[in-house]
N, C-alpha and C. Protein backbone atom coordinates (compact mmCIF):
# COMPACT_ATOMS: atom_id res chain seq x y z
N UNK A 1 6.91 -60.46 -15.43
CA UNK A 1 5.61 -60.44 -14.81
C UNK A 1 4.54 -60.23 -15.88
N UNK A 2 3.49 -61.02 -15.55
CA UNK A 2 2.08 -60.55 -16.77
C UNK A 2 1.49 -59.37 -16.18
N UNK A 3 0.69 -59.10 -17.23
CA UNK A 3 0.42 -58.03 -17.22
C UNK A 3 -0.91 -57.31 -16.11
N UNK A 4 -2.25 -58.08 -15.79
CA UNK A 4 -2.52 -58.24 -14.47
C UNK A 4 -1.77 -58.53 -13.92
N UNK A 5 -0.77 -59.25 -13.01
CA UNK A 5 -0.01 -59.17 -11.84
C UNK A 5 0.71 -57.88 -11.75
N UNK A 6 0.74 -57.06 -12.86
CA UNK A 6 1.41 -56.00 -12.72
C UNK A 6 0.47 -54.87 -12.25
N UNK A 7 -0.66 -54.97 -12.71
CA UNK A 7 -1.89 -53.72 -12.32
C UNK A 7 -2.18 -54.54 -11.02
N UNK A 8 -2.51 -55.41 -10.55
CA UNK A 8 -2.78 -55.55 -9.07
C UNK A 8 -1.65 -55.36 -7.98
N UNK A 9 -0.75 -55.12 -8.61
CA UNK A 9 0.79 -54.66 -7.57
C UNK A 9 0.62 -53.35 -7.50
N UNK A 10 0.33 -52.84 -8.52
CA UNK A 10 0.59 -51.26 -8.72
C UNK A 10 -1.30 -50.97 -7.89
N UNK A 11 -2.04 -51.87 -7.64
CA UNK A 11 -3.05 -51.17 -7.46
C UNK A 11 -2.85 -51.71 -5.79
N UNK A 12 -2.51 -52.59 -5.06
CA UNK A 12 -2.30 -52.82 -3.99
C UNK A 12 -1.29 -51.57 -3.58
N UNK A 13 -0.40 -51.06 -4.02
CA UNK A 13 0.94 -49.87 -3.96
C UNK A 13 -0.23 -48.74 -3.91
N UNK A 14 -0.89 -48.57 -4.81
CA UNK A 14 -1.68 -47.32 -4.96
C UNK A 14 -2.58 -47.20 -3.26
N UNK A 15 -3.60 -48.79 -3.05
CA UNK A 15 -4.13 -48.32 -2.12
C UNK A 15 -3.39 -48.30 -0.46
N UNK A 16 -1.97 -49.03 -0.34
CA UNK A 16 -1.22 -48.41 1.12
C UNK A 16 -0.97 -47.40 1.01
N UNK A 17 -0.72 -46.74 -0.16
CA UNK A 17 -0.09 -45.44 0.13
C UNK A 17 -1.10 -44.41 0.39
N UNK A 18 -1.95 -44.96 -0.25
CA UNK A 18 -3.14 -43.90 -0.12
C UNK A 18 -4.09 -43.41 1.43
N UNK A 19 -3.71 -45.08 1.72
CA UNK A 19 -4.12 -45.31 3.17
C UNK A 19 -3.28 -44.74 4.38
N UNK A 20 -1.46 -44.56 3.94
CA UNK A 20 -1.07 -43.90 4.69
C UNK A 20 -1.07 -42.28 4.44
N UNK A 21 -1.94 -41.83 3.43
CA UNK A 21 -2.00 -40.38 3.66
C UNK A 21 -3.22 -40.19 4.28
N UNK A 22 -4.43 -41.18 4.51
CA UNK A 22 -5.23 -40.94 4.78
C UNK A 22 -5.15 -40.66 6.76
N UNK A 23 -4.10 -41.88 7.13
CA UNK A 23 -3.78 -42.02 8.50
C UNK A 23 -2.97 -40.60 8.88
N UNK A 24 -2.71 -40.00 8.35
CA UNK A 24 -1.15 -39.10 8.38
C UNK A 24 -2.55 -37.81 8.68
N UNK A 25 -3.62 -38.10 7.56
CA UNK A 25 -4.47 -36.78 7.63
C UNK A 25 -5.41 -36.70 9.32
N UNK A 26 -6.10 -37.86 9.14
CA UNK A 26 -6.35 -38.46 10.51
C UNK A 26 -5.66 -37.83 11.26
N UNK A 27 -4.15 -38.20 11.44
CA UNK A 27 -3.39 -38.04 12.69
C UNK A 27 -3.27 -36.29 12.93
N UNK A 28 -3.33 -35.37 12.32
CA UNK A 28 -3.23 -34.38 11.95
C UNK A 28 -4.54 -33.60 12.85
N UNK A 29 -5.68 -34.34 12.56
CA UNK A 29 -7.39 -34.16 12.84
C UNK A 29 -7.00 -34.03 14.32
N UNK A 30 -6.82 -35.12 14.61
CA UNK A 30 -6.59 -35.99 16.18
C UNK A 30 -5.65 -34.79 16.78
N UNK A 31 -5.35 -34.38 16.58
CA UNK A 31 -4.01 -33.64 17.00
C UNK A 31 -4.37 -31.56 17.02
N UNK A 32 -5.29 -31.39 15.99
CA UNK A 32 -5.75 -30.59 15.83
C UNK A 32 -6.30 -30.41 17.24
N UNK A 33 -7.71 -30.51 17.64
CA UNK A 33 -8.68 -30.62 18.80
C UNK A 33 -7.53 -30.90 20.01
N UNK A 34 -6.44 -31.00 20.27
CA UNK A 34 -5.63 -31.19 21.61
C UNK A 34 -4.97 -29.86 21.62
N UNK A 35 -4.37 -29.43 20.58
CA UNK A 35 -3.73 -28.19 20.58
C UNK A 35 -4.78 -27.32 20.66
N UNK A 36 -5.54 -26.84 20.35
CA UNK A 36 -6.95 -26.46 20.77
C UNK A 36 -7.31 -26.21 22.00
N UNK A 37 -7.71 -27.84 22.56
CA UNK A 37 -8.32 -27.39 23.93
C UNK A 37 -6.46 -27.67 24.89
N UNK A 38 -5.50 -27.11 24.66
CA UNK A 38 -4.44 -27.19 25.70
C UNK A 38 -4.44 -25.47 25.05
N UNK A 39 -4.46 -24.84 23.80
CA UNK A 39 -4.70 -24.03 24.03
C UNK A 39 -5.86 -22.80 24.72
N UNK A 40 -6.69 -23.57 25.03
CA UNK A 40 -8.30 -22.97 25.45
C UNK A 40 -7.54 -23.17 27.70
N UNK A 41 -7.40 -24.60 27.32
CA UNK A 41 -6.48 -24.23 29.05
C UNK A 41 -5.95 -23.47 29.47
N UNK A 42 -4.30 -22.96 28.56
CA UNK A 42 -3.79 -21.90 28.93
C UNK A 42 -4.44 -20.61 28.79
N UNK A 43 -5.59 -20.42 28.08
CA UNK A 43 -6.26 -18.60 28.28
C UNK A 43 -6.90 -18.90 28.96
N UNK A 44 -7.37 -19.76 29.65
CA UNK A 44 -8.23 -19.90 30.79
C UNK A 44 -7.98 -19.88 32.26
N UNK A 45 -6.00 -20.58 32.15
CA UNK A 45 -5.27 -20.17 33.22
C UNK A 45 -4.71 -18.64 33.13
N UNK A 46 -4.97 -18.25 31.73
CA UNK A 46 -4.46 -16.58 31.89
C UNK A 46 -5.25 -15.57 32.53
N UNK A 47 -6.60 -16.03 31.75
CA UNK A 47 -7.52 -14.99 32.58
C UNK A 47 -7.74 -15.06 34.30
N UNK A 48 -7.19 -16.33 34.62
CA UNK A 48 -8.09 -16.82 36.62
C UNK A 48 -6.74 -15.90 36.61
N UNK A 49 -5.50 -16.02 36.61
CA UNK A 49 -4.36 -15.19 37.17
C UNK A 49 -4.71 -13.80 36.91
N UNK A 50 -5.15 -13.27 35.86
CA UNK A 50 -5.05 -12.01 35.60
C UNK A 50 -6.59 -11.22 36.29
N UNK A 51 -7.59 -12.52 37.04
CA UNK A 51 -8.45 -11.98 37.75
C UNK A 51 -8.18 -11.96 38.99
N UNK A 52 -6.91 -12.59 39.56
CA UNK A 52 -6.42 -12.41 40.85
C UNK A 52 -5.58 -11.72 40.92
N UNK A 53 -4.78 -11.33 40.01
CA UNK A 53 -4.13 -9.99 40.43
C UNK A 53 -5.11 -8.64 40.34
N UNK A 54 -6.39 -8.40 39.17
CA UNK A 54 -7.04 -7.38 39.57
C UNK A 54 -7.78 -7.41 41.34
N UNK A 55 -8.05 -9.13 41.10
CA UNK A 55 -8.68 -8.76 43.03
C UNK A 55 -7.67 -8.03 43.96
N UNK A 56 -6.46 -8.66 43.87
CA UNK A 56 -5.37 -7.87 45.04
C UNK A 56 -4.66 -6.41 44.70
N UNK A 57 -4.86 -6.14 43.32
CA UNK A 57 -5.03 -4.67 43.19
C UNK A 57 -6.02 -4.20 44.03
N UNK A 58 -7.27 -4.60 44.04
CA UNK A 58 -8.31 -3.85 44.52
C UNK A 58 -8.19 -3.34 45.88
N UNK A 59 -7.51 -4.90 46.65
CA UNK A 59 -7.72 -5.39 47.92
C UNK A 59 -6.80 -3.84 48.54
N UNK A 60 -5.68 -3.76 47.75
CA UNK A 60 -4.32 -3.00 48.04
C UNK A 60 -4.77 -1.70 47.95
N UNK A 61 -5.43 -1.35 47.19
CA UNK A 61 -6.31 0.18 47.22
C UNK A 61 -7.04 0.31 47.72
N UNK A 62 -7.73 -0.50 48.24
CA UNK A 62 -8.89 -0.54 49.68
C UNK A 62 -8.25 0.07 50.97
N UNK A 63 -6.97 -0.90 51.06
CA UNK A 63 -6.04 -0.68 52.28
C UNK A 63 -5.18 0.72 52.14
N UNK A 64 -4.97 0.82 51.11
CA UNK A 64 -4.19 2.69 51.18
C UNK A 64 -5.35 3.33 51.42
N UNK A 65 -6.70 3.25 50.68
CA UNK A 65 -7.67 4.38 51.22
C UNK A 65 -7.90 4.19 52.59
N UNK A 66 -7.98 3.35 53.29
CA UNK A 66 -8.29 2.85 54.60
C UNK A 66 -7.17 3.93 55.37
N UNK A 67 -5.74 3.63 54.85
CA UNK A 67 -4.72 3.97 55.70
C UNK A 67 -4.27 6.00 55.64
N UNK A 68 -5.26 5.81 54.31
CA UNK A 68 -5.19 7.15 54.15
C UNK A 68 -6.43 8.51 55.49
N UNK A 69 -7.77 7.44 54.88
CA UNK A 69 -8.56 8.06 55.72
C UNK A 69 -8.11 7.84 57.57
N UNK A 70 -7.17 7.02 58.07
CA UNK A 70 -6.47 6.94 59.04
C UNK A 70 -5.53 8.00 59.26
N UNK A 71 -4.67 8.63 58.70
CA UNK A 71 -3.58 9.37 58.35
C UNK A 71 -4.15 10.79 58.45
N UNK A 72 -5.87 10.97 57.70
CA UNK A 72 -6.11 12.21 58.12
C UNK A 72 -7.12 12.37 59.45
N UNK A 73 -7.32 11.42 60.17
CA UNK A 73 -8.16 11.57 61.00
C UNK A 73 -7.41 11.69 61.91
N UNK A 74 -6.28 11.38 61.86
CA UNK A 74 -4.95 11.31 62.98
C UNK A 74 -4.28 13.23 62.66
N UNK A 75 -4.22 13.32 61.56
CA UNK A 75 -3.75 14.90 61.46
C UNK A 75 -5.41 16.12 62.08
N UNK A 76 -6.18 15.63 61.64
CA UNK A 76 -6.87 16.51 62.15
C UNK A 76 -7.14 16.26 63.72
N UNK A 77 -6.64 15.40 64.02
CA UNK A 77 -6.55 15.17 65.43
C UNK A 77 -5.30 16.15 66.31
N UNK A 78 -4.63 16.08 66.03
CA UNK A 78 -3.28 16.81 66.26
C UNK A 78 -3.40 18.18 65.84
N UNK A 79 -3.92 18.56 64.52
CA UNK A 79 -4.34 20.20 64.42
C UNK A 79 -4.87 21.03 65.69
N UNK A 80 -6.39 20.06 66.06
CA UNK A 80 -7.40 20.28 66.60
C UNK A 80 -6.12 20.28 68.65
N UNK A 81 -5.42 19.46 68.87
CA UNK A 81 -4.84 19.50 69.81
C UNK A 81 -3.99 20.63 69.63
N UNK A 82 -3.27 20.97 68.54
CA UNK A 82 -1.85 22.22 68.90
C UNK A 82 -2.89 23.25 68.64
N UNK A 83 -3.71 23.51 68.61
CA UNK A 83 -5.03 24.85 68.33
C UNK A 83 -5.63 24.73 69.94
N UNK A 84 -5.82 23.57 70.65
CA UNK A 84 -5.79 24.03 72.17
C UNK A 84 -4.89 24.29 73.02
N UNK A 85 -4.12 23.36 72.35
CA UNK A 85 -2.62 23.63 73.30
C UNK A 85 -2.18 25.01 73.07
N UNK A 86 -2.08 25.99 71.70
CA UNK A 86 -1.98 27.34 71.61
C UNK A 86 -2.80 27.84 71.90
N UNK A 87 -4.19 27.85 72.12
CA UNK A 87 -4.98 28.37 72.71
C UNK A 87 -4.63 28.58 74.33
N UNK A 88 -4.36 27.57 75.03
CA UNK A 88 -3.69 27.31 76.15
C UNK A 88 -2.49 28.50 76.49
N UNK A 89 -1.52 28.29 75.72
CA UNK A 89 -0.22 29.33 75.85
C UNK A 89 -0.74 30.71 75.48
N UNK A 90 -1.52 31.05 74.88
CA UNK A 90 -1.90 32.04 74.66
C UNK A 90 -2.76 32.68 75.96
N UNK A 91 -3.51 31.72 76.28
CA UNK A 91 -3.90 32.52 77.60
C UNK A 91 -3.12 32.08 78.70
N UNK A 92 -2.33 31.77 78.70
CA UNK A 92 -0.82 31.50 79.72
C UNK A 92 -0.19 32.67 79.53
N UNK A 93 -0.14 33.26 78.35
CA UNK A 93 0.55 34.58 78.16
C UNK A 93 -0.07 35.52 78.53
N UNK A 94 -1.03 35.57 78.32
CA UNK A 94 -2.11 37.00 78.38
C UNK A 94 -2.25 36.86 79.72
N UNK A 95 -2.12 35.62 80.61
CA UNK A 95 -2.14 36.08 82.21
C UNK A 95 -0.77 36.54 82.71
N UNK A 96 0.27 36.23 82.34
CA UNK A 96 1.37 36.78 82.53
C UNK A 96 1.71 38.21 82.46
N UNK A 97 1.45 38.23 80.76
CA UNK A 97 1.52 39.76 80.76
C UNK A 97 0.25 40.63 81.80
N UNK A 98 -0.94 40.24 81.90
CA UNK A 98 -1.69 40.79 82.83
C UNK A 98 -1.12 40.72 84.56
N UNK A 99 -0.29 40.11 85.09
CA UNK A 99 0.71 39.90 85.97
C UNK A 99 1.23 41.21 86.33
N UNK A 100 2.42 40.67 84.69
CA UNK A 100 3.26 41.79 84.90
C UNK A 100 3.04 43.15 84.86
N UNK A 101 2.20 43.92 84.47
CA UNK A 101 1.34 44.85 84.68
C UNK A 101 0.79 45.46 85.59
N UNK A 102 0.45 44.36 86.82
CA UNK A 102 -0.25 44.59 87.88
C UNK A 102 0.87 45.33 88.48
N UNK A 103 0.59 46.32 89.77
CA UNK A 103 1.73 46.54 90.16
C UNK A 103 1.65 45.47 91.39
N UNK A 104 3.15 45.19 91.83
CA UNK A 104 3.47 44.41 92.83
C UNK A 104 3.16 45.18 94.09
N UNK A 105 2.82 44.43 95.09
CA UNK A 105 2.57 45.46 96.19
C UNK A 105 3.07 44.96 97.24
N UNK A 106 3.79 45.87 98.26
CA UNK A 106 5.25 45.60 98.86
C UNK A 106 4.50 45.08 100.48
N UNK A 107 4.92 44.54 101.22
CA UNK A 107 4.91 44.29 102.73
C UNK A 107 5.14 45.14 103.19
């Protein structure tokens, strides 16, 4: 081979190869910005999940306080009843014993 035909081989060689690092870098670019926004998706699906489980936390502590302030309105309900109902036996007793006391008085 002469000696131009030899520098235009070697310079045609020089510029594919060059061109395929340039595509390779490209492809790299291209590829960059997807992993990116597929990563920007998934923290975006992390945070909506991790804001719906704080909502149904909330929801769930709403409903125990609910069931709580239920629980004591129901006990002080029942206090307030065995405090009449002993009130009750108590003067069920105190007429008894005032009864039995009395003297009986015969026919």
């Amino acid at each position: 081979m002469s000696r131009p035909m030899l520098l235009v081989f070697l310079l045609l060689i020089l510029i594919i190869t060059s061109q395929f690092e340039w595509k390779q870098q490209l492809g790299t670019d291209v590829e960059s910005p997807n992993v990116s926004q597929k990563q920007q998706q998934i923290s975006k699906r992390e945070e909506a999940v991790k804001e719906k489980i704080i909502l149904s936390q909330e929801k769930n502590i709403q409903k125990l306080n609910e069931l709580v302030r239920s629980l004591r309105e129901q006990l002080r309900q029942c206090t307030s009843s065995n405090d009449s109902t002993n009130g009750n036996l108590n003067s069920l007793g105190d007429a008894l014993i005032d009864l039995d006391r009395r003297p009986i008085l015969e026919d």
